[in-house]
PDB file of N, CA and C in Angstrom:
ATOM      1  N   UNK A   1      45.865 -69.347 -92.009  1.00  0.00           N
ATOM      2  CA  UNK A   1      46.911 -68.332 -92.000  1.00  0.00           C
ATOM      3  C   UNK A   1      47.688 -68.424 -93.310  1.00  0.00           C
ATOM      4  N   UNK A   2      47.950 -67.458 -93.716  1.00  0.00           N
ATOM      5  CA  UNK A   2      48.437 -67.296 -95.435  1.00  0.00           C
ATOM      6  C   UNK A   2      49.851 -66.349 -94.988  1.00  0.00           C
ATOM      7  N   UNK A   3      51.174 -67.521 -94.913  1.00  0.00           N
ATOM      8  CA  UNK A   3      52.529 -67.085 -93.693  1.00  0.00           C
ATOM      9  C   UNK A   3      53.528 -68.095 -95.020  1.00  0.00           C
ATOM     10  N   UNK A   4      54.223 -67.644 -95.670  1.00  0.00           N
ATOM     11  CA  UNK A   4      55.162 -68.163 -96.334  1.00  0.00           C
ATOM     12  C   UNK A   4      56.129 -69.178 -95.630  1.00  0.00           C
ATOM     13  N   UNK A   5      56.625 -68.411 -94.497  1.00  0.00           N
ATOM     14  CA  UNK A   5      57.515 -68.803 -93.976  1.00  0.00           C
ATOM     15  C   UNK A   5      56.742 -70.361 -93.186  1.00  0.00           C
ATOM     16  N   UNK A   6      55.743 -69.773 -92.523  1.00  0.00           N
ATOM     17  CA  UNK A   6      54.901 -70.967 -91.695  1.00  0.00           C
ATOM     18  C   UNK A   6      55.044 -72.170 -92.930  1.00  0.00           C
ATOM     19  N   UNK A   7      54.473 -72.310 -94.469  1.00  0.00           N
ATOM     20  CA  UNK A   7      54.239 -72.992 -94.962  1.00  0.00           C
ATOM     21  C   UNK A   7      55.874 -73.886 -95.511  1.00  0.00           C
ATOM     22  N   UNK A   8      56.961 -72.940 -95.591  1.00  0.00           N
ATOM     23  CA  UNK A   8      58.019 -74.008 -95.284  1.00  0.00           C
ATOM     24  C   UNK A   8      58.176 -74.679 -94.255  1.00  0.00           C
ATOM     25  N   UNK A   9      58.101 -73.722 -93.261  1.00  0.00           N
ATOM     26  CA  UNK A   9      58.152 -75.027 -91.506  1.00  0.00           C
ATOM     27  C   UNK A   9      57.562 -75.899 -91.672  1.00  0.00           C
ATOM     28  N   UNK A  10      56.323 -76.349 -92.338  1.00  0.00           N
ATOM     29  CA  UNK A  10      55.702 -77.350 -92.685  1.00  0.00           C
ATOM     30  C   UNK A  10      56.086 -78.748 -93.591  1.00  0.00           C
ATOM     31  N   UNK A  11      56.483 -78.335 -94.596  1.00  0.00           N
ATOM     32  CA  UNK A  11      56.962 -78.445 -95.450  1.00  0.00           C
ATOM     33  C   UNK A  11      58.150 -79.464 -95.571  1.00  0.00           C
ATOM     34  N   UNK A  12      58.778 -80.649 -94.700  1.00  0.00           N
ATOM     35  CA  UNK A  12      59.951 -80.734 -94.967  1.00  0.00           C
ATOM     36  C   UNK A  12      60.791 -80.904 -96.206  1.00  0.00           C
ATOM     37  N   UNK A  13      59.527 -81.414 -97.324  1.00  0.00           N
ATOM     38  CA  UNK A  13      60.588 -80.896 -98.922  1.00  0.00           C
ATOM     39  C   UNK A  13      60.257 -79.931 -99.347  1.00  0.00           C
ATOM     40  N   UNK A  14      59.962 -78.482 -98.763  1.00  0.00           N
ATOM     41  CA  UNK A  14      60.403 -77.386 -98.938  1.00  0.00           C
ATOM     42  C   UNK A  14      61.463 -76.785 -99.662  1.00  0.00           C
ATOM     43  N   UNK A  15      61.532 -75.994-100.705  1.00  0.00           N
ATOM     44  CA  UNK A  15      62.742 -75.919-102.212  1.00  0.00           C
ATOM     45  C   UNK A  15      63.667 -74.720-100.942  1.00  0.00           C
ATOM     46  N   UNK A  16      64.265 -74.997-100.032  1.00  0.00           N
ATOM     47  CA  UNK A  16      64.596 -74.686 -99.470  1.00  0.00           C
ATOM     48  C   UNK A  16      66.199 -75.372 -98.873  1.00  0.00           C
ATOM     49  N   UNK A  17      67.526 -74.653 -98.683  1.00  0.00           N
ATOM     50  CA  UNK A  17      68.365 -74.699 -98.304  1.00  0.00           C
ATOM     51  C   UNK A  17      68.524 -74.567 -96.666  1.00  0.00           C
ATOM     52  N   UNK A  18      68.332 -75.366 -95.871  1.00  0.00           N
ATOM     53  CA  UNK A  18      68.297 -75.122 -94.388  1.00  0.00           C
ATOM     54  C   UNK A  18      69.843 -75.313 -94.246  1.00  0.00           C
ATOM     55  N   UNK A  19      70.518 -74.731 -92.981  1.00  0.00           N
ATOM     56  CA  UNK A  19      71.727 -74.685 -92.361  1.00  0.00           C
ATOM     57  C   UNK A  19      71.341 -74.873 -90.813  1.00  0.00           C
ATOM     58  N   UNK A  20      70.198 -74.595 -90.157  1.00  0.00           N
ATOM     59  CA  UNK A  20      70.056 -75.476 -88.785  1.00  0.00           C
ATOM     60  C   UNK A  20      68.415 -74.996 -88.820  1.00  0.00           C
ATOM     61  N   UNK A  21      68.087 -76.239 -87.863  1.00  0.00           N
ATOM     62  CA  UNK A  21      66.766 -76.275 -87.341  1.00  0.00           C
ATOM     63  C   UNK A  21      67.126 -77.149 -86.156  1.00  0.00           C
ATOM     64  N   UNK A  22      66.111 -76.537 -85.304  1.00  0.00           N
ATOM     65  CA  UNK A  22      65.375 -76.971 -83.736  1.00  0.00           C
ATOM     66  C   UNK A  22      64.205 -76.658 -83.278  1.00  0.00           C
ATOM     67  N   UNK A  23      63.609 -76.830 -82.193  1.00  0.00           N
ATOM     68  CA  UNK A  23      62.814 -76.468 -81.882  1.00  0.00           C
ATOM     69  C   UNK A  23      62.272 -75.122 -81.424  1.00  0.00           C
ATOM     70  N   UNK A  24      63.096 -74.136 -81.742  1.00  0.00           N
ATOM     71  CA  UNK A  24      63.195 -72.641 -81.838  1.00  0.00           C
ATOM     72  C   UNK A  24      63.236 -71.888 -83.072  1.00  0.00           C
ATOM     73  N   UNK A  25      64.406 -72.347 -84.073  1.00  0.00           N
ATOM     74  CA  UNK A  25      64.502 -71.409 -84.879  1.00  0.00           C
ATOM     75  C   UNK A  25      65.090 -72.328 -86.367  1.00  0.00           C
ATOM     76  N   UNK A  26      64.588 -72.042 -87.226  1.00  0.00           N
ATOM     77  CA  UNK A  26      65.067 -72.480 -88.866  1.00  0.00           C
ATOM     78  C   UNK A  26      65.961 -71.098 -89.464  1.00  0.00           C
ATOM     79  N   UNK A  27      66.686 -71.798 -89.474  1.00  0.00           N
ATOM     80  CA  UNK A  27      68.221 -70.704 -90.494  1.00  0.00           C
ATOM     81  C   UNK A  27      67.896 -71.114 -92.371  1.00  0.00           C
ATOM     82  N   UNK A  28      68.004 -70.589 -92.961  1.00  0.00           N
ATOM     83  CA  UNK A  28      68.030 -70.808 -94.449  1.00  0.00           C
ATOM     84  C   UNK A  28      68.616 -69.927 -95.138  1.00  0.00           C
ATOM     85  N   UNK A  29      69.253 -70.341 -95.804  1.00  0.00           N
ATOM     86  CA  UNK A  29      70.308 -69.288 -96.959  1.00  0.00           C
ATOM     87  C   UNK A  29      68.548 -68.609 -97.904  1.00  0.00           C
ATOM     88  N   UNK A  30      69.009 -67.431 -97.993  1.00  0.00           N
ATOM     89  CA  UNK A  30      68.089 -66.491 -98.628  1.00  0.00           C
ATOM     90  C   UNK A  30      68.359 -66.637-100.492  1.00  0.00           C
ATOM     91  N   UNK A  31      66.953 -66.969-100.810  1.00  0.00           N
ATOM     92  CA  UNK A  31      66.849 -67.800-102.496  1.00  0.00           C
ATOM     93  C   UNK A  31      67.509 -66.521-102.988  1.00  0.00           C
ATOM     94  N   UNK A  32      67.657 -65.043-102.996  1.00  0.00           N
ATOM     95  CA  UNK A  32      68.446 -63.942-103.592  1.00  0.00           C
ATOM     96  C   UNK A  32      69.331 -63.459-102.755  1.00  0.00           C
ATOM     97  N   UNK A  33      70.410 -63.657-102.478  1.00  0.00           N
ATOM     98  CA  UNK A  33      71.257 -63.227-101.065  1.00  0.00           C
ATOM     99  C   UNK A  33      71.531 -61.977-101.396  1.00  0.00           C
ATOM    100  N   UNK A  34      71.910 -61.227-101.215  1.00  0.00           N
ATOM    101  CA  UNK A  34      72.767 -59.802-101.186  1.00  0.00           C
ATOM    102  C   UNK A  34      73.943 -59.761-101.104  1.00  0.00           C
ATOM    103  N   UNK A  35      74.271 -60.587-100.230  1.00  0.00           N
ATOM    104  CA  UNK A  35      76.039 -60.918-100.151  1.00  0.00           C
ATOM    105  C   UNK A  35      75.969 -62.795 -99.773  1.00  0.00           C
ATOM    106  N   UNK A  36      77.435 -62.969 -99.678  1.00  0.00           N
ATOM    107  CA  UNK A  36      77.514 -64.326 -99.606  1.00  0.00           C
ATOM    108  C   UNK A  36      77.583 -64.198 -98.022  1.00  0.00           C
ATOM    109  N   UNK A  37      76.589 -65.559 -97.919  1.00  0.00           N
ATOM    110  CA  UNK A  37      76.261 -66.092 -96.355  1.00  0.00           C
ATOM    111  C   UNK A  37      75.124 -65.324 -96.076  1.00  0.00           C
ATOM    112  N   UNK A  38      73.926 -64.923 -96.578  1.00  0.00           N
ATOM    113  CA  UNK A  38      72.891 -64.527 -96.428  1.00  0.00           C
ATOM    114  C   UNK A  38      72.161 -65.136 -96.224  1.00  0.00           C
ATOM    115  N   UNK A  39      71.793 -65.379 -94.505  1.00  0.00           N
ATOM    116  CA  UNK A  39      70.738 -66.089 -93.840  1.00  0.00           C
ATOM    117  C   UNK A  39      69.251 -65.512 -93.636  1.00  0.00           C
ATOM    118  N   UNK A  40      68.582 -66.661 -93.126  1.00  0.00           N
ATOM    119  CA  UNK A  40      67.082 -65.846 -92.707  1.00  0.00           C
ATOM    120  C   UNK A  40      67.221 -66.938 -91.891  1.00  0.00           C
ATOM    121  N   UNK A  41      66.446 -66.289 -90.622  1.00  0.00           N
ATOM    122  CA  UNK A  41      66.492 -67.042 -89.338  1.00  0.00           C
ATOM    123  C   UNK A  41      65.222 -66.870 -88.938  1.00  0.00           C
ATOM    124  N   UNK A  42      64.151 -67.610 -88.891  1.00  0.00           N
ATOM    125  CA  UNK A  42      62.795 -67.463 -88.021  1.00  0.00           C
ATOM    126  C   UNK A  42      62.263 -68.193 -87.134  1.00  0.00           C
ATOM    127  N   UNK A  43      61.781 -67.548 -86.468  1.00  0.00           N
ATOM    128  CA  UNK A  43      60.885 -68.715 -84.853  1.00  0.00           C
ATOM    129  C   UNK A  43      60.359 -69.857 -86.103  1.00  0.00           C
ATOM    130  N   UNK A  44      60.366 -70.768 -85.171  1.00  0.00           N
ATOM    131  CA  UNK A  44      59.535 -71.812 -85.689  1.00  0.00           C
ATOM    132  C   UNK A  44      58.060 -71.849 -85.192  1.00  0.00           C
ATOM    133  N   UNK A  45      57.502 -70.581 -83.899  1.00  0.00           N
ATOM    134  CA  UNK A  45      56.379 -70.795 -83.690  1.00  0.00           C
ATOM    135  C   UNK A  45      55.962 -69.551 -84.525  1.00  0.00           C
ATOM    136  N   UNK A  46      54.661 -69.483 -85.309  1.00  0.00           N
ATOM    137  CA  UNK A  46      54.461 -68.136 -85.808  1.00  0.00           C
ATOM    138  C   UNK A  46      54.695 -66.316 -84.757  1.00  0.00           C
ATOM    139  N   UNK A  47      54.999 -66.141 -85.241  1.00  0.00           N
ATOM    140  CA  UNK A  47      55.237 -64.417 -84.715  1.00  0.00           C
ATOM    141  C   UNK A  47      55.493 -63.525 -85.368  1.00  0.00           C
ATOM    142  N   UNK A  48      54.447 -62.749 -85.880  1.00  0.00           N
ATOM    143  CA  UNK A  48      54.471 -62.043 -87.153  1.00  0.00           C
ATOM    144  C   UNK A  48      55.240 -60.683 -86.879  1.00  0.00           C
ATOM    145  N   UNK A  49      55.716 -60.325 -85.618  1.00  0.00           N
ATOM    146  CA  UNK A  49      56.966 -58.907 -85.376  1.00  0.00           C
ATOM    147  C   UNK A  49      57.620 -59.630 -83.886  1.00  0.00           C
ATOM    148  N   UNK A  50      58.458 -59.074 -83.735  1.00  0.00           N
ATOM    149  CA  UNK A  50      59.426 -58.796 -82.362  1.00  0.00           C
ATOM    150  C   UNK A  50      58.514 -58.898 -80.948  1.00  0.00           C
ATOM    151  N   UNK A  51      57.597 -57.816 -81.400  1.00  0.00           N
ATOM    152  CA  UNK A  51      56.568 -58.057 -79.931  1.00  0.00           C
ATOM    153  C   UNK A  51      55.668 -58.811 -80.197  1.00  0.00           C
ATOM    154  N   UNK A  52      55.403 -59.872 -81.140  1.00  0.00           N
ATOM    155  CA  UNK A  52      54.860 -60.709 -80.864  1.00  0.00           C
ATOM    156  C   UNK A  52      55.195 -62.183 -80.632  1.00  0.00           C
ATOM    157  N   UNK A  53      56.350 -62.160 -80.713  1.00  0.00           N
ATOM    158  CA  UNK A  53      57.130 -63.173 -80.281  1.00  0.00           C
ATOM    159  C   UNK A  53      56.951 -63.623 -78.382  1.00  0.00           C
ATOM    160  N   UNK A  54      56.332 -64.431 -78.130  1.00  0.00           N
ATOM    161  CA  UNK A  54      56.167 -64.915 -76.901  1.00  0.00           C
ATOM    162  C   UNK A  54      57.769 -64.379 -75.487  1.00  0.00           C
ATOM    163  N   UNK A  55      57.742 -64.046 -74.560  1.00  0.00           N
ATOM    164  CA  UNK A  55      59.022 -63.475 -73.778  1.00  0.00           C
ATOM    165  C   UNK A  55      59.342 -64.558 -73.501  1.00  0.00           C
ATOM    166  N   UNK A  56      59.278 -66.012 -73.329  1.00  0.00           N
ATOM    167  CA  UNK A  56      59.531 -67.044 -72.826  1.00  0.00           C
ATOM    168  C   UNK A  56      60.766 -67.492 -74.456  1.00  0.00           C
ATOM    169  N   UNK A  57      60.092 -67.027 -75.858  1.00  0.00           N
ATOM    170  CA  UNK A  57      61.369 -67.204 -76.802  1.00  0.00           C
ATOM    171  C   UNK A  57      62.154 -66.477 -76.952  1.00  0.00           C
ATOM    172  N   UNK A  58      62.063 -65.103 -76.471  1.00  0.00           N
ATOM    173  CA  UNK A  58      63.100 -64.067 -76.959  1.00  0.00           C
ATOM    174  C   UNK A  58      64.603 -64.843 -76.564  1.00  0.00           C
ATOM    175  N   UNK A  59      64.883 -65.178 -75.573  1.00  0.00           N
ATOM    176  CA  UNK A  59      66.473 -65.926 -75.520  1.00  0.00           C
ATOM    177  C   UNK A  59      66.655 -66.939 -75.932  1.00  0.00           C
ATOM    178  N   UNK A  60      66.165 -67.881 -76.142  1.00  0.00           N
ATOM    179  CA  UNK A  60      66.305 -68.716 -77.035  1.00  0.00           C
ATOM    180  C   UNK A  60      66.547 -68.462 -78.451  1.00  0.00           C
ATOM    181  N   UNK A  61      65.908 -67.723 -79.061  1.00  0.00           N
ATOM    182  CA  UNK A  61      65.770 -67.421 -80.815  1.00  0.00           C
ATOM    183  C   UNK A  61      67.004 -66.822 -80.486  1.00  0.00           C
ATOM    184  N   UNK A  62      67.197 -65.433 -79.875  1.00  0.00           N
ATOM    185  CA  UNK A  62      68.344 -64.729 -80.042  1.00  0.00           C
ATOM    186  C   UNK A  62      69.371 -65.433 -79.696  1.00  0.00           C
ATOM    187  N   UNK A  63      69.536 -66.572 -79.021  1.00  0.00           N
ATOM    188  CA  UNK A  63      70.858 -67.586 -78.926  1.00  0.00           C
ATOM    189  C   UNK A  63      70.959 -68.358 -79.886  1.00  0.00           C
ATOM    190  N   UNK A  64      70.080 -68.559 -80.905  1.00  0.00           N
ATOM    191  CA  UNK A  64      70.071 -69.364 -82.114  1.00  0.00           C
ATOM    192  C   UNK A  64      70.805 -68.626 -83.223  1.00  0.00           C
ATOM    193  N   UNK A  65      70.239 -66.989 -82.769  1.00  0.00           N
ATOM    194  CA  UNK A  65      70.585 -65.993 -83.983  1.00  0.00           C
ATOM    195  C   UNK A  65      71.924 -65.560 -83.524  1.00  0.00           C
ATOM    196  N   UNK A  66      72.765 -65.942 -82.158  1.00  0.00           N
ATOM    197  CA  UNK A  66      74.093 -65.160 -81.683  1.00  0.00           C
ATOM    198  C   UNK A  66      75.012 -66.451 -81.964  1.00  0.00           C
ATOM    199  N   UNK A  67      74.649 -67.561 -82.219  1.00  0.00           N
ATOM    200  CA  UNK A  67      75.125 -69.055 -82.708  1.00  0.00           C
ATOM    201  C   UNK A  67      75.293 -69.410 -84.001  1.00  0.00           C
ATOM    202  N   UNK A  68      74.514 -68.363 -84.800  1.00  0.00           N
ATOM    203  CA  UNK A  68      74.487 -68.787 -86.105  1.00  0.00           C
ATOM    204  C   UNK A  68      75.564 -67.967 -86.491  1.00  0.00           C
ATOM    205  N   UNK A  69      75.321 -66.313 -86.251  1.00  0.00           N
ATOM    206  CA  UNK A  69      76.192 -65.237 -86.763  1.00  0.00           C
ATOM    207  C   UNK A  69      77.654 -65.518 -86.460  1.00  0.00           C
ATOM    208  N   UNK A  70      77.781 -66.223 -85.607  1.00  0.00           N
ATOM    209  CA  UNK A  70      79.552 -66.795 -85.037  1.00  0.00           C
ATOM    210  C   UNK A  70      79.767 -67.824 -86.416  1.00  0.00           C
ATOM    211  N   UNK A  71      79.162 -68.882 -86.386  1.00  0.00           N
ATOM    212  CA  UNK A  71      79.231 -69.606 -87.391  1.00  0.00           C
ATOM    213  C   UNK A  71      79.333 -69.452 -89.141  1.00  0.00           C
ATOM    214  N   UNK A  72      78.200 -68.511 -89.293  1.00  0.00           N
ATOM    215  CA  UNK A  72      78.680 -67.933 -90.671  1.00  0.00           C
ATOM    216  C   UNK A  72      79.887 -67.330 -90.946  1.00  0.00           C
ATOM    217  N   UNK A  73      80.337 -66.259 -89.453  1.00  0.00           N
ATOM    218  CA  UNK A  73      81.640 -65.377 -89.607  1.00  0.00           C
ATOM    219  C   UNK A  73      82.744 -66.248 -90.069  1.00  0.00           C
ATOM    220  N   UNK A  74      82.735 -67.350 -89.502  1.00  0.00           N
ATOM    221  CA  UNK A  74      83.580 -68.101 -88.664  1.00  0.00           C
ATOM    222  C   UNK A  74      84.036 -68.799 -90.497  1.00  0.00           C
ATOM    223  N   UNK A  75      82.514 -69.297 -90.937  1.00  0.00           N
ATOM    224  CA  UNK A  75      82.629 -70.122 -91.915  1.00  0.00           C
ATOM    225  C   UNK A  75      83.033 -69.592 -93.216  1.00  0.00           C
ATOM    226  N   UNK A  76      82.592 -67.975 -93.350  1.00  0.00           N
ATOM    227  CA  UNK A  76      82.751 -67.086 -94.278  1.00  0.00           C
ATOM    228  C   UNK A  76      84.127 -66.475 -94.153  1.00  0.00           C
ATOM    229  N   UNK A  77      84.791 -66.598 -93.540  1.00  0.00           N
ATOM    230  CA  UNK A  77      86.167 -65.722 -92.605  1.00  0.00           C
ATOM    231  C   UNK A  77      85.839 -64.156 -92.559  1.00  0.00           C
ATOM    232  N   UNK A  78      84.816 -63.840 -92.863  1.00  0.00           N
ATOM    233  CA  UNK A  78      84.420 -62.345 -92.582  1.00  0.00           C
ATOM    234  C   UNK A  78      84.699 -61.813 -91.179  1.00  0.00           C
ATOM    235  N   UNK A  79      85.197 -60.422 -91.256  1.00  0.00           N
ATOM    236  CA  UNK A  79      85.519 -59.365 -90.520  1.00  0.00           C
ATOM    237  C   UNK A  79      84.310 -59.264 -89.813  1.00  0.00           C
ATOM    238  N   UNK A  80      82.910 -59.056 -89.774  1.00  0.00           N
ATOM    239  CA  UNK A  80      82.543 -58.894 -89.110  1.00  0.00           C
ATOM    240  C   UNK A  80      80.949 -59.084 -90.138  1.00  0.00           C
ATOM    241  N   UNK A  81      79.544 -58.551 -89.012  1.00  0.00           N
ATOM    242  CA  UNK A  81      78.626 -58.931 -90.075  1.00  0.00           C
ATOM    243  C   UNK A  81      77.395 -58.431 -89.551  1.00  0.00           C
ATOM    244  N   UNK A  82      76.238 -57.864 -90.343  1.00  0.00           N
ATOM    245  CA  UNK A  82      75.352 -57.538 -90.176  1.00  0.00           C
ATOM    246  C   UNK A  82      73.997 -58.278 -89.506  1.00  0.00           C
ATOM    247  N   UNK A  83      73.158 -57.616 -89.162  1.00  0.00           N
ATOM    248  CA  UNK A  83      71.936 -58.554 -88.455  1.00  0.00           C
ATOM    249  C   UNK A  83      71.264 -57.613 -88.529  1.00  0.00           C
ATOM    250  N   UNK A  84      69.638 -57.997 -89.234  1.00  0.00           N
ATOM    251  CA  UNK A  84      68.490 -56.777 -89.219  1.00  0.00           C
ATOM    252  C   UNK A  84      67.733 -57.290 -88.751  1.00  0.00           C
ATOM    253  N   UNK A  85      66.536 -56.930 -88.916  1.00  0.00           N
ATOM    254  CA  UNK A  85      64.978 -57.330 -88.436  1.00  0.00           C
ATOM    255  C   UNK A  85      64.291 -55.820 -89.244  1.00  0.00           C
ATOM    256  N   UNK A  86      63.760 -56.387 -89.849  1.00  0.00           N
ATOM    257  CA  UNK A  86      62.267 -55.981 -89.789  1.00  0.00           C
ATOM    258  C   UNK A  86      61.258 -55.878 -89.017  1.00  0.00           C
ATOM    259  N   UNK A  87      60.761 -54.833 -88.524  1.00  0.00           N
ATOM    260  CA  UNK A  87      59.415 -54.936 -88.265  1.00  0.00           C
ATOM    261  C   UNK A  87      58.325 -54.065 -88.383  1.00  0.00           C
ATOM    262  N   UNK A  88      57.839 -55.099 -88.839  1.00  0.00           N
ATOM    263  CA  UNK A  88      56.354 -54.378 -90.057  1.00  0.00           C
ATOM    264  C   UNK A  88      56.912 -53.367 -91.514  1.00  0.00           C
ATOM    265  N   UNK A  89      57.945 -52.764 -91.008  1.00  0.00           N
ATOM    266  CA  UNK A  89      58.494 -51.704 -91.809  1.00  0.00           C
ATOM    267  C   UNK A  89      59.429 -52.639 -93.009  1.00  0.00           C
ATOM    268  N   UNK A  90      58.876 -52.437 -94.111  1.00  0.00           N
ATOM    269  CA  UNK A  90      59.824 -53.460 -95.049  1.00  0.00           C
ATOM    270  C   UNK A  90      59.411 -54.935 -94.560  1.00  0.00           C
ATOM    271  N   UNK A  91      59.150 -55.348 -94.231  1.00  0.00           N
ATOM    272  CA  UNK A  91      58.718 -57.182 -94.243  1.00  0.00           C
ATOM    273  C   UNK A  91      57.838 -57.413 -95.468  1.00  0.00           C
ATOM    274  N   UNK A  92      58.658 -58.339 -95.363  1.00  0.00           N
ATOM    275  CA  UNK A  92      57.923 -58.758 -96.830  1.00  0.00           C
ATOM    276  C   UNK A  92      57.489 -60.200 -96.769  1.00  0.00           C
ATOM    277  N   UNK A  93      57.551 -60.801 -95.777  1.00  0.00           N
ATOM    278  CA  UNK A  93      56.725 -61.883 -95.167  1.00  0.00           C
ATOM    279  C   UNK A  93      55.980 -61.451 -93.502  1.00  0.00           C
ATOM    280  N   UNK A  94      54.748 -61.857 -93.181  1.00  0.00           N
ATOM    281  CA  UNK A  94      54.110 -61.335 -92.230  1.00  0.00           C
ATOM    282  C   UNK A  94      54.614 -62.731 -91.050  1.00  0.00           C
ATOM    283  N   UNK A  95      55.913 -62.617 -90.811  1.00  0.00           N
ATOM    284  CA  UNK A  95      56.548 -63.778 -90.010  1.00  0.00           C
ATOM    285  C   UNK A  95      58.075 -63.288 -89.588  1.00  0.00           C
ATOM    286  N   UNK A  96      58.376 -63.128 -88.132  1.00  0.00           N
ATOM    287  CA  UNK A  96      59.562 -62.306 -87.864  1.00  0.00           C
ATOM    288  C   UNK A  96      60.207 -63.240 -88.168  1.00  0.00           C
ATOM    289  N   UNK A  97      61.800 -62.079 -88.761  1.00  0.00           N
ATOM    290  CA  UNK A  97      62.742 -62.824 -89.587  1.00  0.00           C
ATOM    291  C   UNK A  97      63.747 -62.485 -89.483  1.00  0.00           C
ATOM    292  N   UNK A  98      64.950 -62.740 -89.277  1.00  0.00           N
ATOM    293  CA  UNK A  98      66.461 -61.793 -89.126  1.00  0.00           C
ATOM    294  C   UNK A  98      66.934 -62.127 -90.654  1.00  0.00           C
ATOM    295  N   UNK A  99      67.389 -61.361 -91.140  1.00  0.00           N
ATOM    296  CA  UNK A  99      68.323 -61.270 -92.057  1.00  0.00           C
ATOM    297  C   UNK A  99      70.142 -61.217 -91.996  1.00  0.00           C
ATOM    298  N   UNK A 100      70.581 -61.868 -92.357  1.00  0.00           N
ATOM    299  CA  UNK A 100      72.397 -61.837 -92.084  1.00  0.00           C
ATOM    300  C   UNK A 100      72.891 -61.430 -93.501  1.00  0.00           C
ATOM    301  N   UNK A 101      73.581 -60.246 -93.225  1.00  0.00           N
ATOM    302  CA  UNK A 101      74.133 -59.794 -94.506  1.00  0.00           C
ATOM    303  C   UNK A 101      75.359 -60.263 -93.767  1.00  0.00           C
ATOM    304  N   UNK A 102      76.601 -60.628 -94.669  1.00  0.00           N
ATOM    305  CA  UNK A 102      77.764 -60.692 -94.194  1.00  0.00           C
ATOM    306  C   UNK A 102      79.028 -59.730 -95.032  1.00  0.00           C
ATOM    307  N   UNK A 103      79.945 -59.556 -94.286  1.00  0.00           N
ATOM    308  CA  UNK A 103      81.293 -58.988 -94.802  1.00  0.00           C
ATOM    309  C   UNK A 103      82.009 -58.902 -94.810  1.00  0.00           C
ATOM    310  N   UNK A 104      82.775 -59.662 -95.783  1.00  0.00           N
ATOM    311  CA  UNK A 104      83.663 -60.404 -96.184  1.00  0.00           C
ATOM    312  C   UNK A 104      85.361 -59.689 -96.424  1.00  0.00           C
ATOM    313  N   UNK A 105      84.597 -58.380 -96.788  1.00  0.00           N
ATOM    314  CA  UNK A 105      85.792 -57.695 -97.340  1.00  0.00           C
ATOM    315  C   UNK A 105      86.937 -57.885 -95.784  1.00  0.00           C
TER     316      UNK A 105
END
């Protein structure tokens, strides 16, 4: 499998900035952010879109991803803050991924 993301999970000296890992989901500040506090959050098991993500992880990941977004707000003092997903449309890794834009203003 040729999965970017898979090959950091691997990876533990990965040129990579982690902010949490478990057995669900790896958070990492994004190497070009868009704004400050720009996360990427992915399963740790491969799942290359939303529906392919196993139903047994969907609450879990999304409690990783509703745990993190408190935390960045929290840490960033931002007003409030974005959360995307891709799927298929614009991905630019074949590995589901949330993106956290934050905003600060």
């Amino acid at each position: 499998m040729d999965c970017a993301f898979c090959t950091l999970l691997a990876d533990p000296a990965a040129p990579i900035h982690p902010v949490f890992r478990d057995g669900t989901a790896l958070a990492f500040l994004d190497h070009r952010p868009l704004f400050p506090g720009h996360l990427l959050v992915v399963p740790v098991r491969h799942a290359r879109t939303l529906t392919d993500l196993p139903p047994e992880l969907v609450g879990p990941f999304f409690e990783r991803v509703r745990l993190l977004t408190g935390a960045v707000e929290q840490a960033m003092a931002a007003q409030g803050s974005f959360v995307a997903l891709n799927n298929r449309v614009s991905q630019s890794v074949p590995h589901l991924f949330l993106g956290r834009f934050e905003s600060v203003s």
